[in-house]
C-alpha atoms as a PDB file:
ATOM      1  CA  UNK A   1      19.689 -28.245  20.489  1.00  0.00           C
ATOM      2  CA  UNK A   2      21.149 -26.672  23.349  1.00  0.00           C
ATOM      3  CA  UNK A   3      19.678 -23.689  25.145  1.00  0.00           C
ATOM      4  CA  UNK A   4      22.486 -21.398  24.055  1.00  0.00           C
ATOM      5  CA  UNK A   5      22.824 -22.764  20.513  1.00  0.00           C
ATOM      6  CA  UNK A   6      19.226 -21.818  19.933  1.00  0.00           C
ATOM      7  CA  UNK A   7      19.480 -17.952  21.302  1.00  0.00           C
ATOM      8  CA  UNK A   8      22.319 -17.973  19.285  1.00  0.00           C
ATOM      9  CA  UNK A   9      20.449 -19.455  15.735  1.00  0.00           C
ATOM     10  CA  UNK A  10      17.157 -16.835  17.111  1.00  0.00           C
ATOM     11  CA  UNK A  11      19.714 -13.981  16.978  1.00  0.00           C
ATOM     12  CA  UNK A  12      21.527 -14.629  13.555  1.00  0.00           C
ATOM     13  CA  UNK A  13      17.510 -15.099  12.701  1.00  0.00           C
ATOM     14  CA  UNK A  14      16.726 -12.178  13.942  1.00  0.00           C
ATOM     15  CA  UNK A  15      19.720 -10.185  12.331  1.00  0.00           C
ATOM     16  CA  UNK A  16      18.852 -11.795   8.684  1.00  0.00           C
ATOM     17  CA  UNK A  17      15.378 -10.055   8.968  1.00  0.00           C
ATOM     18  CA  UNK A  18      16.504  -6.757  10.321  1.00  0.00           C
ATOM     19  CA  UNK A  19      18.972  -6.381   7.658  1.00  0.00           C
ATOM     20  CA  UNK A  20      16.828  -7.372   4.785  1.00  0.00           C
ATOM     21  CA  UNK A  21      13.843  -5.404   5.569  1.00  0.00           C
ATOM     22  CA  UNK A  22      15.579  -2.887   6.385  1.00  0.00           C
ATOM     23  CA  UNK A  23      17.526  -2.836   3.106  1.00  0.00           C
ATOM     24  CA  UNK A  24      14.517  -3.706   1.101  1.00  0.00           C
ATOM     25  CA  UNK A  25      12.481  -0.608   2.532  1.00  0.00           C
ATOM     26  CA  UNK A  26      14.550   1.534   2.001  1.00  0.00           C
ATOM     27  CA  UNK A  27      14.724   0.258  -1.718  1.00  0.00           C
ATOM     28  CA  UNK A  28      11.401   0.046  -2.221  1.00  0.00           C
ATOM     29  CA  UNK A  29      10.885   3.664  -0.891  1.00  0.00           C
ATOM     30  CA  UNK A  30      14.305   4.730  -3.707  1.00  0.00           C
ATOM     31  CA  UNK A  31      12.153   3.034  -6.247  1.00  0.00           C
ATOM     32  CA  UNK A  32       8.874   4.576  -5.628  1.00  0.00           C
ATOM     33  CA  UNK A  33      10.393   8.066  -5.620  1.00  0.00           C
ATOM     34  CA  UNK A  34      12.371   7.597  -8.472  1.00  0.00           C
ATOM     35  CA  UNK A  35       9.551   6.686 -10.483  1.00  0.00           C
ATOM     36  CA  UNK A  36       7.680   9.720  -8.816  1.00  0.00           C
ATOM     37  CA  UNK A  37      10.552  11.576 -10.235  1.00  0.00           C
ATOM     38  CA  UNK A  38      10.019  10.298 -13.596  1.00  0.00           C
ATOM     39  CA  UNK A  39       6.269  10.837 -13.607  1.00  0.00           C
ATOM     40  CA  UNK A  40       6.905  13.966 -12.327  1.00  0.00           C
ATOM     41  CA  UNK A  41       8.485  14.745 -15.733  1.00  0.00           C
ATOM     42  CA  UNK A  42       6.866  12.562 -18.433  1.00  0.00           C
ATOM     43  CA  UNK A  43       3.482  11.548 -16.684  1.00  0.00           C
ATOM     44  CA  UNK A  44       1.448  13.225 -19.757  1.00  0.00           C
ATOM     45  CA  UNK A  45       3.778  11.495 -22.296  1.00  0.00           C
ATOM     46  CA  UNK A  46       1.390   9.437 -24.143  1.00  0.00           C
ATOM     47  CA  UNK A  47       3.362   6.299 -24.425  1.00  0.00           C
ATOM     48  CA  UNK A  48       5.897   7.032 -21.355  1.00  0.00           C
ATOM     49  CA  UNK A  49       3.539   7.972 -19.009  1.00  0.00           C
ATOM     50  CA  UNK A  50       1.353   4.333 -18.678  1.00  0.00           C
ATOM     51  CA  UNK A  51       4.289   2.541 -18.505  1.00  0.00           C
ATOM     52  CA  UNK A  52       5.967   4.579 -15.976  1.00  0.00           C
ATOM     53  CA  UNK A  53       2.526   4.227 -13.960  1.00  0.00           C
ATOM     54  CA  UNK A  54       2.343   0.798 -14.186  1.00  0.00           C
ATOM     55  CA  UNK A  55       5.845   0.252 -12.602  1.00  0.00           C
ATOM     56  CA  UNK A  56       5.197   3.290 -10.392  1.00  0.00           C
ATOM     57  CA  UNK A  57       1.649   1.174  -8.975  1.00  0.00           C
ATOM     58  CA  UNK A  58       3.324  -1.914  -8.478  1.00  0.00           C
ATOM     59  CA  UNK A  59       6.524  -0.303  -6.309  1.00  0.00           C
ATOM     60  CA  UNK A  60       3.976   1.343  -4.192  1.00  0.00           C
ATOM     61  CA  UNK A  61       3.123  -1.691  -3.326  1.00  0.00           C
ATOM     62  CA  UNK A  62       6.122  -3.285  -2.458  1.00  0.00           C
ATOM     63  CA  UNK A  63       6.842  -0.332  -0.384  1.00  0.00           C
ATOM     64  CA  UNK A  64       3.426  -0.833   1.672  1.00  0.00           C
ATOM     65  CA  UNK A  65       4.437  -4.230   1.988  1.00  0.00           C
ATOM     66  CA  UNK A  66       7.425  -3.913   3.561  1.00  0.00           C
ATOM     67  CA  UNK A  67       6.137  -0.911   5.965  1.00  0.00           C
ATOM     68  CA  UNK A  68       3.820  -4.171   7.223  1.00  0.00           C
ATOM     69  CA  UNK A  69       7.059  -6.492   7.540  1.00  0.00           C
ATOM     70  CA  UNK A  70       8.917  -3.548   9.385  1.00  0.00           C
ATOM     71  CA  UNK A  71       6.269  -3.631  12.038  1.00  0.00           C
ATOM     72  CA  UNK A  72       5.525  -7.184  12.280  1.00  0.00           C
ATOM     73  CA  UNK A  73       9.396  -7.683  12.672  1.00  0.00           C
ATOM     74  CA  UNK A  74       9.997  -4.773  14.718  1.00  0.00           C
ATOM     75  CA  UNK A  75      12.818  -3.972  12.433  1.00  0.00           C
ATOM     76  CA  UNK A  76      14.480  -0.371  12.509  1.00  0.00           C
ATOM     77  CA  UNK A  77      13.929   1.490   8.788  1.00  0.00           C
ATOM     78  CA  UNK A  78      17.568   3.322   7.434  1.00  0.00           C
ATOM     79  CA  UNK A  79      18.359   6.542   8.890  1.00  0.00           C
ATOM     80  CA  UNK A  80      18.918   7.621   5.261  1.00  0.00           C
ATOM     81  CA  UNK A  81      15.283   7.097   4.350  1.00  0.00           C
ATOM     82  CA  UNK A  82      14.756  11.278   3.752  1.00  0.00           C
ATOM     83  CA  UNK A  83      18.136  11.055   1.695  1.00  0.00           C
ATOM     84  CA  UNK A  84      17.096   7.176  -0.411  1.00  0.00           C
ATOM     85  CA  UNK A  85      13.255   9.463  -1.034  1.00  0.00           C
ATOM     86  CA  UNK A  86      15.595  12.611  -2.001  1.00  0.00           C
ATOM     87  CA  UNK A  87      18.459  10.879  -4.230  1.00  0.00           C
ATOM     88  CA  UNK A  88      15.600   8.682  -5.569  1.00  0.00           C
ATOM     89  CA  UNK A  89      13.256  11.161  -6.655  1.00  0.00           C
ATOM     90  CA  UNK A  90      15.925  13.114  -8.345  1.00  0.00           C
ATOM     91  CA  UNK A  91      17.276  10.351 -10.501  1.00  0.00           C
ATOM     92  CA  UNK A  92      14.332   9.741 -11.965  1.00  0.00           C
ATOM     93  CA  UNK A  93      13.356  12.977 -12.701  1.00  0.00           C
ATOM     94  CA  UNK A  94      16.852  13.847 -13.926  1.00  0.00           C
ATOM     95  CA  UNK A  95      17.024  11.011 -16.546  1.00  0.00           C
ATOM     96  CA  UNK A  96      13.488  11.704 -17.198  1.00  0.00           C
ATOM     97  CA  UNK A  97      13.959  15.169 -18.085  1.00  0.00           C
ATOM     98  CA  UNK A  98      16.883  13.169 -20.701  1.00  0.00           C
ATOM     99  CA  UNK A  99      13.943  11.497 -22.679  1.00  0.00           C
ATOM    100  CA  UNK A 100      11.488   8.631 -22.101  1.00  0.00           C
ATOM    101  CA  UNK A 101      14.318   6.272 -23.403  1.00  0.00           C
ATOM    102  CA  UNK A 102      16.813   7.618 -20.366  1.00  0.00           C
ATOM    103  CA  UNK A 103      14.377   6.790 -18.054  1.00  0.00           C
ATOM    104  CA  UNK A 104      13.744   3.525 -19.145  1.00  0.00           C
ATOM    105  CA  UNK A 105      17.617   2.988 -19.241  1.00  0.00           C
ATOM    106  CA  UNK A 106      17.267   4.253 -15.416  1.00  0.00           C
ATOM    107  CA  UNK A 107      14.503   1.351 -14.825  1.00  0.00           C
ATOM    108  CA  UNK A 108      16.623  -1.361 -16.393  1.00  0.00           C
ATOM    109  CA  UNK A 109      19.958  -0.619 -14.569  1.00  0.00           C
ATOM    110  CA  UNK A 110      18.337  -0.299 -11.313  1.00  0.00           C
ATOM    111  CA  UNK A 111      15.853  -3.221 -11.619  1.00  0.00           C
ATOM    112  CA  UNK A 112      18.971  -5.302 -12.763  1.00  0.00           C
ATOM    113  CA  UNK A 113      20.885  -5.023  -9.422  1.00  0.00           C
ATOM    114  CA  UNK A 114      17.473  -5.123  -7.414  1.00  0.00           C
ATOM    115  CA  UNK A 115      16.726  -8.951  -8.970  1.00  0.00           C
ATOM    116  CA  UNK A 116      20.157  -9.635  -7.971  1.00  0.00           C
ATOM    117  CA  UNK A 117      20.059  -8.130  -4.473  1.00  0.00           C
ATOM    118  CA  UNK A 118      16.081 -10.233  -4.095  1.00  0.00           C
ATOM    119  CA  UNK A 119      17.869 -13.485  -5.563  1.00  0.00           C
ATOM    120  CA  UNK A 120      20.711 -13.260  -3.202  1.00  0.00           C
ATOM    121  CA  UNK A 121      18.465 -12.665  -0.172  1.00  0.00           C
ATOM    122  CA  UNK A 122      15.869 -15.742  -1.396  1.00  0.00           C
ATOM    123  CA  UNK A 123      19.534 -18.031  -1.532  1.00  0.00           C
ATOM    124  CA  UNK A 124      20.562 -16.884   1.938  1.00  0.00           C
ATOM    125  CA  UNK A 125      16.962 -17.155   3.417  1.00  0.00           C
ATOM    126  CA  UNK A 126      16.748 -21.024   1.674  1.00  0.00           C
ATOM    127  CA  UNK A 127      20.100 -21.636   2.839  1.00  0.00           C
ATOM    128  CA  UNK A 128      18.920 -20.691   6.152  1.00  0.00           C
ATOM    129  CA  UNK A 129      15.888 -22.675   6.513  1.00  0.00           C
ATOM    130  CA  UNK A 130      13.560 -22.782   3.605  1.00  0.00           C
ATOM    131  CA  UNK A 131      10.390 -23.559   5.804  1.00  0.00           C
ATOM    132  CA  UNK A 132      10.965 -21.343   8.477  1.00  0.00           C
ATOM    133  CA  UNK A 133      11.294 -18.567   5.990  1.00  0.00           C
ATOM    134  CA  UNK A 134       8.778 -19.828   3.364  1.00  0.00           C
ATOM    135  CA  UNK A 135       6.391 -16.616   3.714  1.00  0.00           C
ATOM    136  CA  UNK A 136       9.584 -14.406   3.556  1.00  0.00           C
ATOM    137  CA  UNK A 137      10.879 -15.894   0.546  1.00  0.00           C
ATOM    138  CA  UNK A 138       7.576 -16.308  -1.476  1.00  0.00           C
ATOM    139  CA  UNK A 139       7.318 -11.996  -1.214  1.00  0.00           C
ATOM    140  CA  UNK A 140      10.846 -11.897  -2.297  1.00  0.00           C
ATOM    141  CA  UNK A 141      10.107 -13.924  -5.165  1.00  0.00           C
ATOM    142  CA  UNK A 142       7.277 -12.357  -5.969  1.00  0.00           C
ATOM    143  CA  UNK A 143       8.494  -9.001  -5.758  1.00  0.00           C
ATOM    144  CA  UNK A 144      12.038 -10.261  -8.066  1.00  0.00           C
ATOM    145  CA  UNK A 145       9.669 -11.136 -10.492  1.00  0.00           C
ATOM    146  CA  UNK A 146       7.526  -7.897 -10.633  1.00  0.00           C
ATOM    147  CA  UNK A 147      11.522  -5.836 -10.916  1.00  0.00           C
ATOM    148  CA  UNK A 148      12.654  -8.374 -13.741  1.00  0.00           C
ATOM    149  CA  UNK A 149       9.712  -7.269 -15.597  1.00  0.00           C
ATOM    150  CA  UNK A 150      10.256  -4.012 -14.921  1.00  0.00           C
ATOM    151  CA  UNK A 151      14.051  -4.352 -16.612  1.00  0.00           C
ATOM    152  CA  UNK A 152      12.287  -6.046 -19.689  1.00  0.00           C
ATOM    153  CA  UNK A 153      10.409  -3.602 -19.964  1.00  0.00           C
ATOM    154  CA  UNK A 154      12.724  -0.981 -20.039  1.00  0.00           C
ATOM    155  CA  UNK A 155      14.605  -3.381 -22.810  1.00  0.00           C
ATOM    156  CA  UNK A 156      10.630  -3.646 -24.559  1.00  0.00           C
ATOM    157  CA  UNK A 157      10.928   0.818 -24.775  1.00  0.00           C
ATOM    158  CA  UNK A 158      13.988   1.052 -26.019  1.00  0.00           C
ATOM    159  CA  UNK A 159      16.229   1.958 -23.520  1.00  0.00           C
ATOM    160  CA  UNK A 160      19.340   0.566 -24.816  1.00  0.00           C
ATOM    161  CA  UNK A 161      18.841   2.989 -27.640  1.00  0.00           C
ATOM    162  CA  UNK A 162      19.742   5.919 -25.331  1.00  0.00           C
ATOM    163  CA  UNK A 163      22.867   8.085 -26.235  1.00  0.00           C
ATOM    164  CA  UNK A 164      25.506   6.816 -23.645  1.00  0.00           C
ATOM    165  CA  UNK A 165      23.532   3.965 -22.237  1.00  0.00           C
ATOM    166  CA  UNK A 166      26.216   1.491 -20.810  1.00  0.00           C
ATOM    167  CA  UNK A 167      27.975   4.918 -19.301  1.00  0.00           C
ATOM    168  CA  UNK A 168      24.663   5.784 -17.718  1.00  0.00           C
ATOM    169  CA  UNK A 169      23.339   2.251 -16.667  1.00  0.00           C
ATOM    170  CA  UNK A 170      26.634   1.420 -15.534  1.00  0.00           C
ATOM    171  CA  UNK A 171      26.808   4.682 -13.396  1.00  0.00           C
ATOM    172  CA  UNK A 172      23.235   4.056 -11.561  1.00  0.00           C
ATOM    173  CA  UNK A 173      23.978   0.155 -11.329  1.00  0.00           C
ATOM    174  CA  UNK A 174      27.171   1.549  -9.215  1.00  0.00           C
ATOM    175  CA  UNK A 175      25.494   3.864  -6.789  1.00  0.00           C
ATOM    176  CA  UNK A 176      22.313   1.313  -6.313  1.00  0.00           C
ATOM    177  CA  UNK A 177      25.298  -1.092  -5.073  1.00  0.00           C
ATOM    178  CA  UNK A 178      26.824   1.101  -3.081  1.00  0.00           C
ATOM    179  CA  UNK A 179      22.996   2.195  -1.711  1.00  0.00           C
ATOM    180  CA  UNK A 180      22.119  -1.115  -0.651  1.00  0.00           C
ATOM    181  CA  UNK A 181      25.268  -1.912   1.287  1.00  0.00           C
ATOM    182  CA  UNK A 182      25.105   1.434   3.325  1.00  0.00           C
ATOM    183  CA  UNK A 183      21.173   0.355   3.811  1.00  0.00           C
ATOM    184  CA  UNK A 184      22.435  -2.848   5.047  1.00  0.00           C
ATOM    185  CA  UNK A 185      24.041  -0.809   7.988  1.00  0.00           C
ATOM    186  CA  UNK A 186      22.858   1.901   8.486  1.00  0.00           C
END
């Protein structure tokens, strides 16, 4: 391989992890406030509140895990991390303060595009090279797995049994979309 071939392959490289950690931070840090936001409302709910905890634990450490992968990589964090804590925080607590069922039906729309957004991510880092990113792509799957069992277990707590629940799920699926591709950037 050529000298300038290979800067060029260490910069694409280097773009593929800036954007994804980047992106996944700031998701991460959305997800732990949201579920701050619903603890914040139903933390004493006897059946609610565990649950919410559980998912709440594991996010936190997701988050710290990427914090470590941002400095390792040397990757920049999104400006919008105050607004992804602010708008995260508040939709959980607002469809928290809708009933243990609306939150749940928050969990399982935005865990849903979050196993996408990891899957897509593990394809492009495999298509890339799967040994060079093997550490990469093992957290990625690990951390897909932890959000698809979050989504089941939103399903599991009857969250499809919320008034309006393809309107709402359908609504937050939207702006977690439209979150990730301005985290992308910016």
């Amino acid at each position: 391989m050529s000298r300038k071939a290979a800067s060029f392959l260490a910069k694409r490289r280097r773009e593929i992890y800036d954007k994804i950690i980047r992106v996944d931070h700031a998701g991460e840090l959305g997800a732990d406030r949201i579920y701050a936001g619903q603890m914040t409302i139903l933390g004493r709910h006897q059946k609610a509140g565990p649950v919410i905890q559980e998912m709440w634990d594991q996010e936190k450490e997701h988050l710290r895990e990427f914090e470590i992968l941002s400095l390792k990589h040397r990757t920049s964090k999104s400006l919008l991390s105050p607004f992804w804590s602010l708008a995260g925080w508040t939709l959980g607590a607002s469809t928290a303060i809708l009933g243990p069922r609306a939150a749940m039906a928050c969990t399982v729309a935005v865990e849903k595009v979050i196993t996408e957004h990891y899957d897509q991510q593990i394809r492009e880092l495999i298509a890339d090279d799967p040994t060079l990113h093997r550490d990469l792509i093992l957290k990625l799957q690990k951390f897909r797995d932890d959000e698809q069992h979050h989504h089941d277990t939103g399903i599991q707590h009857e969250a499809e049994l919320t008034p309006g629940y393809r309107v709402l799920t359908t609504g937050i699926e939207g702006l977690c979309r439209l979150a990730i591709k301005i985290a992308e950037k910016i």
